[in-house]
Protein backbone atom coordinates (compact mmCIF):
# COMPACT_ATOMS: atom_id res chain seq x y z
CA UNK A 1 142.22 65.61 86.95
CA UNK A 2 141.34 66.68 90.49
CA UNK A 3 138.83 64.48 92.26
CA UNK A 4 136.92 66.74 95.04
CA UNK A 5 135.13 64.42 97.91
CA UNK A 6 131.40 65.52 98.24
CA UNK A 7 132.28 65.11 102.14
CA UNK A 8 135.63 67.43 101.81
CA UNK A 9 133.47 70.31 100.35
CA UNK A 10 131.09 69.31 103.24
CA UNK A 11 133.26 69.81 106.56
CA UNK A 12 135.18 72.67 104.38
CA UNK A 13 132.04 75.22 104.51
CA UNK A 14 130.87 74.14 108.22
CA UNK A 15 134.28 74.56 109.69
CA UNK A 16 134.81 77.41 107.71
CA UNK A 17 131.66 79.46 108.75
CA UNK A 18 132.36 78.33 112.86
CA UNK A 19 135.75 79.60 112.19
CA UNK A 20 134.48 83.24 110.89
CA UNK A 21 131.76 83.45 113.44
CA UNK A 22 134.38 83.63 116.17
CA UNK A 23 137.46 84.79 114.47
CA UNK A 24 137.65 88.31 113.09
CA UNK A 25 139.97 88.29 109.63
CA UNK A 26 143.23 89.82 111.08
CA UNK A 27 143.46 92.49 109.00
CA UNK A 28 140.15 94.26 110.13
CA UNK A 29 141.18 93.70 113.81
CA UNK A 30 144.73 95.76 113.08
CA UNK A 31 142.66 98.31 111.29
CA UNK A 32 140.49 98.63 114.11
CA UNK A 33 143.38 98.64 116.69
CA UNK A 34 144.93 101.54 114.90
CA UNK A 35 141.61 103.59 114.86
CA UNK A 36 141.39 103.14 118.57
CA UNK A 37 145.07 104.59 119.36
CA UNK A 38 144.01 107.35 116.60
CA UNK A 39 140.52 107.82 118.34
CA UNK A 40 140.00 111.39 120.41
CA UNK A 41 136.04 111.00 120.83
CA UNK A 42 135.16 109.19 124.56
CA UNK A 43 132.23 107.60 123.53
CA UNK A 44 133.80 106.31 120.21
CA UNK A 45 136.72 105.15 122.10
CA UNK A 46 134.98 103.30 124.49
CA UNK A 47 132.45 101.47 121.52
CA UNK A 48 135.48 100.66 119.66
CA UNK A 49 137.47 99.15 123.05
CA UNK A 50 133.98 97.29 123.84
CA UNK A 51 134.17 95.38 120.29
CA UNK A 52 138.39 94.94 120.43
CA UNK A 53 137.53 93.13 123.88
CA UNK A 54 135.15 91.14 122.51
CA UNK A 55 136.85 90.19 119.44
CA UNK A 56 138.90 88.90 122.36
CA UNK A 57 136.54 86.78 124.37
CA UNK A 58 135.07 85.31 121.32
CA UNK A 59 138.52 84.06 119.98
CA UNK A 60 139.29 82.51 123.47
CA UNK A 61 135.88 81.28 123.80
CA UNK A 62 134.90 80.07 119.85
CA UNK A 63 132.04 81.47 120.65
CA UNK A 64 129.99 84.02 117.97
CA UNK A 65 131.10 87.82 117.91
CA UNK A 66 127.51 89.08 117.42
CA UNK A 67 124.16 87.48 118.24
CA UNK A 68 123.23 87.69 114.42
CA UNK A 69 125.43 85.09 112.68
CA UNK A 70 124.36 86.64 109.82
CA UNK A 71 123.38 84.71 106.33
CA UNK A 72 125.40 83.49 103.95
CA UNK A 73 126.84 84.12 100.92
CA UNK A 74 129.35 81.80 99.17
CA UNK A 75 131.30 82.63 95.87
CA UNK A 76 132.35 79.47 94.49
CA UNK A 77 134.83 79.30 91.56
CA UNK A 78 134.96 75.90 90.23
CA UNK A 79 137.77 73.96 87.92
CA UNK A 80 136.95 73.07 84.43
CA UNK A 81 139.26 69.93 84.99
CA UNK A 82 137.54 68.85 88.62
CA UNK A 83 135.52 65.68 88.78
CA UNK A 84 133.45 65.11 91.63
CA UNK A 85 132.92 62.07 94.03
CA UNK A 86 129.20 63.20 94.93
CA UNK A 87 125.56 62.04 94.75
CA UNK A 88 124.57 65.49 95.40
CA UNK A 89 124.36 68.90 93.92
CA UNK A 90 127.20 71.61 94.34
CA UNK A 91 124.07 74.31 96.26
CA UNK A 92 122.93 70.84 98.17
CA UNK A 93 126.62 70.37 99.21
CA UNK A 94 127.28 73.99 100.10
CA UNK A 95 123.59 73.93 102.23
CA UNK A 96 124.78 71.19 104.12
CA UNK A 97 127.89 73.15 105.50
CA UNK A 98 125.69 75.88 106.45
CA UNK A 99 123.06 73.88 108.46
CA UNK A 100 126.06 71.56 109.87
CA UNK A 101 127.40 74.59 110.83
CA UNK A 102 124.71 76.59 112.45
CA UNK A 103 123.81 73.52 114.23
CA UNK A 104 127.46 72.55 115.58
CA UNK A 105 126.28 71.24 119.37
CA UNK A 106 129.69 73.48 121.18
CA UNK A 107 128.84 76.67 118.96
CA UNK A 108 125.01 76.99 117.82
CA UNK A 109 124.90 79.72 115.66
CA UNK A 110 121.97 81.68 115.40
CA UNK A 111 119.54 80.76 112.18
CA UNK A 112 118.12 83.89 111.20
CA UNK A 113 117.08 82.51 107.75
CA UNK A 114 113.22 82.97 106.99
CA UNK A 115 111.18 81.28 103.88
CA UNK A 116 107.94 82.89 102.08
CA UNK A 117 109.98 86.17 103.08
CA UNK A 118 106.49 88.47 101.67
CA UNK A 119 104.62 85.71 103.58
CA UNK A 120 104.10 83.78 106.47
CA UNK A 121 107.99 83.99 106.93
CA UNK A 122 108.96 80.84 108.88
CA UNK A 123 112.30 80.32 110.10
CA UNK A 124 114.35 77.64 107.99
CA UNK A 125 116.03 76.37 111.37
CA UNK A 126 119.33 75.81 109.86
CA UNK A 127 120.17 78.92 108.30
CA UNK A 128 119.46 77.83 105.04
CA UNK A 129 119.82 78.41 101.84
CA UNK A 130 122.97 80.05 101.38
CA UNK A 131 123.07 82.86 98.34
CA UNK A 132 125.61 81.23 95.99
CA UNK A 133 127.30 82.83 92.96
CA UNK A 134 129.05 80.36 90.58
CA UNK A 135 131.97 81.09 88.43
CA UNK A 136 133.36 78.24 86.08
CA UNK A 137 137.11 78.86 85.41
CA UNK A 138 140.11 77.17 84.31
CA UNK A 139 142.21 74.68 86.48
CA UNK A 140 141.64 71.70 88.79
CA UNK A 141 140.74 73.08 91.68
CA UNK A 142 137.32 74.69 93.64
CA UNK A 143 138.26 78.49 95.23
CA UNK A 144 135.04 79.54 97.82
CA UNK A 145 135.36 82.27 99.68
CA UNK A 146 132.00 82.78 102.40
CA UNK A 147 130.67 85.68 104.30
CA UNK A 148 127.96 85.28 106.88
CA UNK A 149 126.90 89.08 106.31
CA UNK A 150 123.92 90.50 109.23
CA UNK A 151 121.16 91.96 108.75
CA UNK A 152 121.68 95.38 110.41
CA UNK A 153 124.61 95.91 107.82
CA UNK A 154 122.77 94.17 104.83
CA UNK A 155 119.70 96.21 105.59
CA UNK A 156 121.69 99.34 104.71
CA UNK A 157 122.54 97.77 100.95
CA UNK A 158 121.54 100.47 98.58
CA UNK A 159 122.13 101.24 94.90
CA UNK A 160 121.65 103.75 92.60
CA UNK A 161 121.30 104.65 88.37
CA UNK A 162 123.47 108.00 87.99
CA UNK A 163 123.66 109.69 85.17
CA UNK A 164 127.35 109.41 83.45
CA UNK A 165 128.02 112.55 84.50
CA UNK A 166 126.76 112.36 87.95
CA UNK A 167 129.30 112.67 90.70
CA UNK A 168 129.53 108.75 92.45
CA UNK A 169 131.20 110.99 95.74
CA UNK A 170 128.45 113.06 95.68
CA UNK A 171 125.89 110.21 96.23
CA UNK A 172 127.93 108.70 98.17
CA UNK A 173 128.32 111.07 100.65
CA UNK A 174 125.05 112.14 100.89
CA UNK A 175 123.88 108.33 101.32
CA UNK A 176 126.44 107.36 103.90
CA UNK A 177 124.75 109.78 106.90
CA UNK A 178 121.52 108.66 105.62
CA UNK A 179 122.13 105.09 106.51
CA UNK A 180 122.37 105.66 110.55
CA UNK A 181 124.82 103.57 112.58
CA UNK A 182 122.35 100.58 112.48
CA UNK A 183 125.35 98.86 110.57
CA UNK A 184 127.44 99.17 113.58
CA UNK A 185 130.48 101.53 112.42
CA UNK A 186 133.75 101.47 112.22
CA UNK A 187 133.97 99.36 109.50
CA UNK A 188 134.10 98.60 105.59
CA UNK A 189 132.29 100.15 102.72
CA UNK A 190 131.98 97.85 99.38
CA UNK A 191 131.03 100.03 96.10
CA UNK A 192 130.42 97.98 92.43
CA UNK A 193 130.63 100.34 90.07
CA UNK A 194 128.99 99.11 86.63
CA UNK A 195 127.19 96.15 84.85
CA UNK A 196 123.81 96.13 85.29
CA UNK A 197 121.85 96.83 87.91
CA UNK A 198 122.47 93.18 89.78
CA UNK A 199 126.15 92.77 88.72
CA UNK A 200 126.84 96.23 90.89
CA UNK A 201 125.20 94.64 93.84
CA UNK A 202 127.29 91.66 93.74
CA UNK A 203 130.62 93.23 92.81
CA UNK A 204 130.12 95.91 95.65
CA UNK A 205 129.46 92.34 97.92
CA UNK A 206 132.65 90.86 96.67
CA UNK A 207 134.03 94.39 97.45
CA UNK A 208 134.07 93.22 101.06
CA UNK A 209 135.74 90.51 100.78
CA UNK A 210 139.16 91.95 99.90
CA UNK A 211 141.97 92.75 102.05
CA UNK A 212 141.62 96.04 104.33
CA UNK A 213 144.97 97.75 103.44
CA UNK A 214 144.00 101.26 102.92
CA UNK A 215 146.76 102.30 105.43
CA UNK A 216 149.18 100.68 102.75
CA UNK A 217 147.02 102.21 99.45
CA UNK A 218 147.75 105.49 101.63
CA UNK A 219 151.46 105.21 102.14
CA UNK A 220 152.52 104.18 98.60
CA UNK A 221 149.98 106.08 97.06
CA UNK A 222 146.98 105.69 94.22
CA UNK A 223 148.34 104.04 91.01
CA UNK A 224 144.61 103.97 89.23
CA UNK A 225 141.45 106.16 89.77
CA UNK A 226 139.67 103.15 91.69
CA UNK A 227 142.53 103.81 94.43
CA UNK A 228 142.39 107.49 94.30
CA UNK A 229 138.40 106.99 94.20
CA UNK A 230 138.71 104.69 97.73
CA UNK A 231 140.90 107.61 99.58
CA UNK A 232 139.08 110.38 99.12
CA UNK A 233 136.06 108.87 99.78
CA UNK A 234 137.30 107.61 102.96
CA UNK A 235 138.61 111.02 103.84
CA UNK A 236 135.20 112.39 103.27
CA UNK A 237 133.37 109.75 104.91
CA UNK A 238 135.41 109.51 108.05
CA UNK A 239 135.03 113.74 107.82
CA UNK A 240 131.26 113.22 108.53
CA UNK A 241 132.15 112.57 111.92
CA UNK A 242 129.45 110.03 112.28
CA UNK A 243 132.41 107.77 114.59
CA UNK A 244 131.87 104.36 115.82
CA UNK A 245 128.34 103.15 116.36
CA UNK A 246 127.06 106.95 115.46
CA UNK A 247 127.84 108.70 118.74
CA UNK A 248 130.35 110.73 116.84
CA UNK A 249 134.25 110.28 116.12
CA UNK A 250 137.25 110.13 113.77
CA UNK A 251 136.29 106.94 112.39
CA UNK A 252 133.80 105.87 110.57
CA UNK A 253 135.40 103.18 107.83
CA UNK A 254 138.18 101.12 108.42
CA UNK A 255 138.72 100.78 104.58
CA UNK A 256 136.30 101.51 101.10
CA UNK A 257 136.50 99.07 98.69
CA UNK A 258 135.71 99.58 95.03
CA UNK A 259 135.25 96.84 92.20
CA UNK A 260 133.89 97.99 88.91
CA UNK A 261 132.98 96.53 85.29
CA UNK A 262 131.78 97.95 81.79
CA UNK A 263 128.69 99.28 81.97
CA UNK A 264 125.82 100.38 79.35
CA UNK A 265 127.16 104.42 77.91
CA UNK A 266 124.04 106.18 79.35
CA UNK A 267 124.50 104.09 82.24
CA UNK A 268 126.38 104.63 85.80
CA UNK A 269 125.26 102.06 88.24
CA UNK A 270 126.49 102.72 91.33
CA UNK A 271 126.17 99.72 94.33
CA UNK A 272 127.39 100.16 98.03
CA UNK A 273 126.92 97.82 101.07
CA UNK A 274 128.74 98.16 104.46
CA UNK A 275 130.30 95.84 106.46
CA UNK A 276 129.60 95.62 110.00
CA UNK A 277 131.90 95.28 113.49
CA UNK A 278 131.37 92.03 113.44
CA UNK A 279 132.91 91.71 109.64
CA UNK A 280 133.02 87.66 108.94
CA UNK A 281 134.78 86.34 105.48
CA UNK A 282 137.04 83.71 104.46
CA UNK A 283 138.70 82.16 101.46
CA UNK A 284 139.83 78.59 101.02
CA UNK A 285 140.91 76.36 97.72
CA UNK A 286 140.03 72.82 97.86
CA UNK A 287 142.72 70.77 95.52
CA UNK A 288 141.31 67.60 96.42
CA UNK A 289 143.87 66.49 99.28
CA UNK A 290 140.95 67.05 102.30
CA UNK A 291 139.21 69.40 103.89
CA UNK A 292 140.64 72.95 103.44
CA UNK A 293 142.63 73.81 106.49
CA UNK A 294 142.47 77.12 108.30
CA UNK A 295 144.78 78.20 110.48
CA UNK A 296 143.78 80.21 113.50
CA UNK A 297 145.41 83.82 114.01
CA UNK A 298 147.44 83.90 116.96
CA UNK A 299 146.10 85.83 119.67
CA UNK A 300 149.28 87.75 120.59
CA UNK A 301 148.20 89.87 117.63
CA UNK A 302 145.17 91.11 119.18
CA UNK A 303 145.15 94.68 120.17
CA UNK A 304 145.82 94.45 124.42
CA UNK A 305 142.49 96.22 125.45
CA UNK A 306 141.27 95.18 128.77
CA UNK A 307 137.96 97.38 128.59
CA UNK A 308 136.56 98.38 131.82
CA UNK A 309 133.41 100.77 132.50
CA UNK A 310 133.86 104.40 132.65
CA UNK A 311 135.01 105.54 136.54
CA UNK A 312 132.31 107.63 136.53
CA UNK A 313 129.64 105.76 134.88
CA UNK A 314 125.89 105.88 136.64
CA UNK A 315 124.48 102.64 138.35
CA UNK A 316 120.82 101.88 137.46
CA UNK A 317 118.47 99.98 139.87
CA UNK A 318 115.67 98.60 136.76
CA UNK A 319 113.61 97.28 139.25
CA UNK A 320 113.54 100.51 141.25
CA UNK A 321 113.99 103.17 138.27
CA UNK A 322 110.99 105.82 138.22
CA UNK A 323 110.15 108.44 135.52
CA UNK A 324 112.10 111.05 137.23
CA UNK A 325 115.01 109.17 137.61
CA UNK A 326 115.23 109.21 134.09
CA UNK A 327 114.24 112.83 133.41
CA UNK A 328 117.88 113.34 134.81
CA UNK A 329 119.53 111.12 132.25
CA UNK A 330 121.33 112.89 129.41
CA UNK A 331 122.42 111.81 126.00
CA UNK A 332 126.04 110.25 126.06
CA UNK A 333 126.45 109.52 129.48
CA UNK A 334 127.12 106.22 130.07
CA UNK A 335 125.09 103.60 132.39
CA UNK A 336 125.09 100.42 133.74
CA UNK A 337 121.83 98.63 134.41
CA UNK A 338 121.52 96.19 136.95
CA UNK A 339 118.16 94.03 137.60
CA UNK A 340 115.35 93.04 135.56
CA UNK A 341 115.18 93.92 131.86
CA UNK A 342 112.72 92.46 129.76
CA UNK A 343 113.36 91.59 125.71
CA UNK A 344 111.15 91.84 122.43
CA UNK A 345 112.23 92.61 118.86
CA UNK A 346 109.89 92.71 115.37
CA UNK A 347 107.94 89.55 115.79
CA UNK A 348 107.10 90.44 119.33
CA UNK A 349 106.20 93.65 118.91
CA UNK A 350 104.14 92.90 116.31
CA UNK A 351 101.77 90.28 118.29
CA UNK A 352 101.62 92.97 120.85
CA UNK A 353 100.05 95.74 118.65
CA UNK A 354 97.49 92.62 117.52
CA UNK A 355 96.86 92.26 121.18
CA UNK A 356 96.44 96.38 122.08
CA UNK A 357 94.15 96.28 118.95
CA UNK A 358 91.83 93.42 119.91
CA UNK A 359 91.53 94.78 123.60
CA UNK A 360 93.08 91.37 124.73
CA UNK A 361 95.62 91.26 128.13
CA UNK A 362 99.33 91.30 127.50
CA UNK A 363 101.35 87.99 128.74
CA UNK A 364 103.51 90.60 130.18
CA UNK A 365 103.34 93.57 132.15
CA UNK A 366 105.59 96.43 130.54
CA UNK A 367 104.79 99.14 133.06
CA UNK A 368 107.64 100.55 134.49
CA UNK A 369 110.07 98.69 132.88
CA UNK A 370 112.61 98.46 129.99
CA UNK A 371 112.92 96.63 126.58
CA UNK A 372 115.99 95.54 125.01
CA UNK A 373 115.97 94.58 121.39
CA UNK A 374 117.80 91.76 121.09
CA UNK A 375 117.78 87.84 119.66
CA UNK A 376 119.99 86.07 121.48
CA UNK A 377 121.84 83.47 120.60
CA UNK A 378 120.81 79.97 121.93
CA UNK A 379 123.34 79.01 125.51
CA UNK A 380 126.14 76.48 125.52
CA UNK A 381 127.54 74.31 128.83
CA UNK A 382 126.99 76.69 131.67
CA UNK A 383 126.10 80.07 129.84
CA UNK A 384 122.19 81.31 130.45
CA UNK A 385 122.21 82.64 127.71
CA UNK A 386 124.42 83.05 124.52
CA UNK A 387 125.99 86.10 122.79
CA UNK A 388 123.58 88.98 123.29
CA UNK A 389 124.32 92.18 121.62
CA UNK A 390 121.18 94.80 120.20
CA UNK A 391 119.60 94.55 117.27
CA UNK A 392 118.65 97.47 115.26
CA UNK A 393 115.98 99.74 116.59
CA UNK A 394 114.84 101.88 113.86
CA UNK A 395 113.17 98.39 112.87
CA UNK A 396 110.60 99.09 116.28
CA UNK A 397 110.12 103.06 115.93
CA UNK A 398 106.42 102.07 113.82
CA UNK A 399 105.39 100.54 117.50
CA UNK A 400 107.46 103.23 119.98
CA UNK A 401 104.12 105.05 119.85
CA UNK A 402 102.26 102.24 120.85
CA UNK A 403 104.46 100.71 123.11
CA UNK A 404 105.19 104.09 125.10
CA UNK A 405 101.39 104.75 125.27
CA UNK A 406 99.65 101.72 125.80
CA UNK A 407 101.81 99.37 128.15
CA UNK A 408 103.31 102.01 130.48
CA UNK A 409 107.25 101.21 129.07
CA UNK A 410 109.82 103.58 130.74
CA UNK A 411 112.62 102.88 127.89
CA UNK A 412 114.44 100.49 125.88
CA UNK A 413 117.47 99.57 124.85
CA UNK A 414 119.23 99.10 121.36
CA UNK A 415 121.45 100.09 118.89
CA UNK A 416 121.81 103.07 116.47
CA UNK A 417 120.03 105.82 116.05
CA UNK A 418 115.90 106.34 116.48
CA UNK A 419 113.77 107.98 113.54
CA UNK A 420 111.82 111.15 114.01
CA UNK A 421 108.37 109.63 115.10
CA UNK A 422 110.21 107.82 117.47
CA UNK A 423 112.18 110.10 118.65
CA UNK A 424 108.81 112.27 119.20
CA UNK A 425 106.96 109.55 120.82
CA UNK A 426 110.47 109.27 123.88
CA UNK A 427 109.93 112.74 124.19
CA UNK A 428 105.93 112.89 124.38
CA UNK A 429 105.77 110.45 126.68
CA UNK A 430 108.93 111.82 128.54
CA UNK A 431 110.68 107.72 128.23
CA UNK A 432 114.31 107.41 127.35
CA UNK A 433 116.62 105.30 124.88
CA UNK A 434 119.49 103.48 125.80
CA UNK A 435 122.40 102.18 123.20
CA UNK A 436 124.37 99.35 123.72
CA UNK A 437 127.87 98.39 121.54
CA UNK A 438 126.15 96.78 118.27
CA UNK A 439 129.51 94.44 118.05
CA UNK A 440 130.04 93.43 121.32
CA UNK A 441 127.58 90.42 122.14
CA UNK A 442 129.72 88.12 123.39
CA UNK A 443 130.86 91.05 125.82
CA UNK A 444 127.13 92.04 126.61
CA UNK A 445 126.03 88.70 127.37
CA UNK A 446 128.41 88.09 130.32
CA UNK A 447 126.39 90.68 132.10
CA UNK A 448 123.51 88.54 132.08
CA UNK A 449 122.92 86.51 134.93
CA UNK A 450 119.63 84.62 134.47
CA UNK A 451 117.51 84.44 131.61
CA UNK A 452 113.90 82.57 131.24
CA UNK A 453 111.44 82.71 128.62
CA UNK A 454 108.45 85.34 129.83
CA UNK A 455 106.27 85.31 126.29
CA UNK A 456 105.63 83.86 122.93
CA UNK A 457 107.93 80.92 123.79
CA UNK A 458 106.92 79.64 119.77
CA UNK A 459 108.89 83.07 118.52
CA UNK A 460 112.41 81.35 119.37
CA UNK A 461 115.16 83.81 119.43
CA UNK A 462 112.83 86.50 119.06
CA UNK A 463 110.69 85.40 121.81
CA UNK A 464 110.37 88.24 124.93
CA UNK A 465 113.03 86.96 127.74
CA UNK A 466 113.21 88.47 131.29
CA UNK A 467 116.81 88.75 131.59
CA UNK A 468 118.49 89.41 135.08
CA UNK A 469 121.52 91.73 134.46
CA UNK A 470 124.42 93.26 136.25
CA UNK A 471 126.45 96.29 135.55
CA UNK A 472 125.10 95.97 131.88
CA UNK A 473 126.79 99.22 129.77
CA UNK A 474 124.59 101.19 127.93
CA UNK A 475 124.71 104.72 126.74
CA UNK A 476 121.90 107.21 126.78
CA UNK A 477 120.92 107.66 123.01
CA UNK A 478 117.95 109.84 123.50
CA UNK A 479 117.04 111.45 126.59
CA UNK A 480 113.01 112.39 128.03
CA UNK A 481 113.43 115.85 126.48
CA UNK A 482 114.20 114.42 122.88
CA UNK A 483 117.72 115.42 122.41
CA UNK A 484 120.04 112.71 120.92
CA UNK A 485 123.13 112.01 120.66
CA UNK A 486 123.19 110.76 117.22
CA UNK A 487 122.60 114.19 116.07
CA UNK A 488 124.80 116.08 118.32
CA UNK A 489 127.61 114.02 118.32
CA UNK A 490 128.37 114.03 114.51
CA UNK A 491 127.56 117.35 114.48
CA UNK A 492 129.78 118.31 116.87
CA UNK A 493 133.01 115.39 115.50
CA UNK A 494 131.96 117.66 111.93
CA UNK A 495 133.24 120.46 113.15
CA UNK A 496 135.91 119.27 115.04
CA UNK A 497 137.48 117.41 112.07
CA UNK A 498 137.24 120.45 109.65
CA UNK A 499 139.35 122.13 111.96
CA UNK A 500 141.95 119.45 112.66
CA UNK A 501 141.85 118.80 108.96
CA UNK A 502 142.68 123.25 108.45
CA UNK A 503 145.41 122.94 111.09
């Protein structure tokens, strides 16, 4: 009978989730190599080389790929024959890898983790609890594999109760564009197909754990309707021309991956959750010898991309920028900012509009300036400030209005696309939006060249910040006159592919 240490299981999850949170799986980062070399779009190209380079940095560096490190979810299989050496539960011993973890003193990862979630919602501090799925098999050993899954991607979860003879490509396809690139494309789409209702969820979640060989499933061909179901809806994904990060391209998954089960006869529950650029998951068996070890992947298999800014890319003064310096701006063409730029995300934004409402003063003064949506993660040795890469901005559209109107804001900066009302509001109030690589934080954060605390210091990560910045790339998302380039750039990769794919 296997013995497993309580202290084995321990060090096995922390090291395992600082080992994900810098280290893509290899097989995501060949994927992703291959869609660059494939890639025709410039903007696409560029977003993809940003996150390649710093898939890069963040292997050299162990530090995180994205400024959300995510939450996570462990599926733990255990023995029948294991024993344990422990005075404390399995979920106890798993939650103590996570906080050990996200508290490791040379890479703090970001706790993003938030209790009474209809209430008060107050940050756990550690990143815990974990979401843990139990399986009881036969052997003598414990199999776990963990994903620390963000919030931009997880956000974008969504499931539906077809009718049996509803078409599951159908939905899918007309879901997929609905979703906007907050999930940060290229990458992986997980479907569960069957069970119940909250089976589908969590087979389309174990979905994403599986190997990305769909370049293999393509060259040998389907043997079972799951594999035929996987390639033509990657075709007909990737044919929506949505691209990498929504700015239009040939890419839009890396893979689709399908797990099903037997399901009611007038039911067809259909799950599907993406996985994001910065796609963290790993598997280990514990046999009770140690701690699992994981070996790193060497670096010589890295894609060589040594991304640089576009020659002709425009250089942005922030703390000189005027209203008809923008008005010349146009969506897709690529900047980089230089000066101050102030931060604010959900929580911020929120005390504001209870400030504009009450009449009170604003700690800050927003005229003539821009916003970046970001949390950053918390600095290490010399850094100012840790990875920084944008969070999702439809999440701040409900206070564009406000923001645009009331405190005199020029722009802001995030990723993916904007909704309609805020789109409206950029163009009412002739402002602009700015993208950055959703993907690339580590990358992004090396443009940053001071940072300090400006507002709401109790907030944490999502505190405001005045960062200084230098040559920080951005692309313009949607210009003073409304147009965006999440709507003509799929459009336009649409059409393009439907005649490569006739020719």
């Amino acid at each position: 009978m296997t013995v497993i240490q309580q202290q084995d299981l321990i060090a096995s999850v922390a090291d395992a989730l600082q080992f994900v949170s810098y280290y893509h799986p290899l097989d995501f980062i060949q994927a992703l190599g291959e869609a660059y070399q494939r890639e025709e779009s410039p903007a696409a190209r560029d977003a993809i080389a940003q996150v390649l380079a710093n898939s890069r940095m963040c292997a050299t560096g162990h530090r995180p790929l994205c400024q959300d490190t995510g939450m996570v979810t462990a599926f733990v299989k255990v023995g029948m024959d294991v024993r344990w050496e422990a005075d404390m539960g399995l979920s106890d011993m798993v939650n103590e890898g996570v906080r050990r973890a996200y508290r490791h003193p040379d890479n703090p990862l970001r706790a993003s983790v938030v209790a009474d979630p209809a209430g008060a919602r107050r940050n756990t501090r550690d990143n815990t609890p974990a979401v843990i799925h139990y399986d009881i098999v036969p052997g003598d050993k414990v199999e776990i594999t963990l994903a620390a899954k963000g919030g931009g991607s997880e956000n974008k979860a969504r499931f539906v109760n077809l009718n049996p003879s509803d078409s599951l490509v159908d939905w899918v396809l007309k879901t997929v564009p609905a979703l906007g690139a907050g999930w940060c494309p290229p990458g992986i789409l997980g479907i569960g197909i069957g069970g119940s209702a909250e089976k589908a969820m969590v087979l389309a979640k174990e979905a994403l754990m599986e190997p990305v060989d769909l370049h293999q499933l393509r060259a040998r061909g389907p043997q079972n309707r799951l594999e035929e179901l996987r390639l033509e809806l990657a075709d007909e994904v990737n044919a929506l021309g949505i691209g990498a990060q929504g700015v239009g391209g040939l890419t839009t998954v890396l893979d689709v991956k399908i797990k099903d089960y037997p399901t009611h006869a007038a039911s067809l529950p259909v799950a599907m959750i993406p996985n994001c650029a910065a796609t963290r998951h790993i598997h280990f068996t514990l046999d009770g010898s140690g701690p699992a070890v994981l070996t790193p992947p060497r670096l010589d298999d890295w894609p060589k991309i040594d991304w640089q800014p576009a020659p002709g890319a425009r250089r942005v003064n922030l703390d000189a920028v005027t209203r008809d310096d923008i008005a010349q701006w146009r969506p897709g063409e690529t900047l980089l900012l230089s000066g101050k730029l102030l931060t604010g995300r959900d929580a911020a934004h929120k005390r504001i509009a209870e400030l504009v409402a009450k009449g009170e003063p604003l700690p800050v003064d927003f005229a003539g300036r821009f916003i970046y949506y970001v949390g950053p993660v918390d600095p290490v040795a010399d850094e100012v400030v840790g990875p920084a890469g944008p969070t999702t901005s439809t999440r701040m559209d409900k206070f564009t209005g406000l923001m645009l109107e009331k405190t005199g804001l020029l722009g802001m900066v995030g990723k993916g696309e904007r909704g309609p009302a805020a789109v409206d509001a950029i163009q009412r109030h002739q402002a602009v939006y700015l993208m950055a690589v959703g993907g690339a934080a580590y990358l992004v954060s090396k443009a940053i060249k001071a940072s300090r605390v400006a507002a709401f210091a109790d907030l944490g990560m999502e505190a405001i910040y005045e960062f200084q910045v230098a040559d920080m790339p951005v692309t313009v998302a949607v210009d003073s006159r409304g147009a965006s380039v999440h709507q003509a750039g799929p459009a336009e990769w649409r059409g393009r592919i439907g005649k490569i794919a006739t020719t």
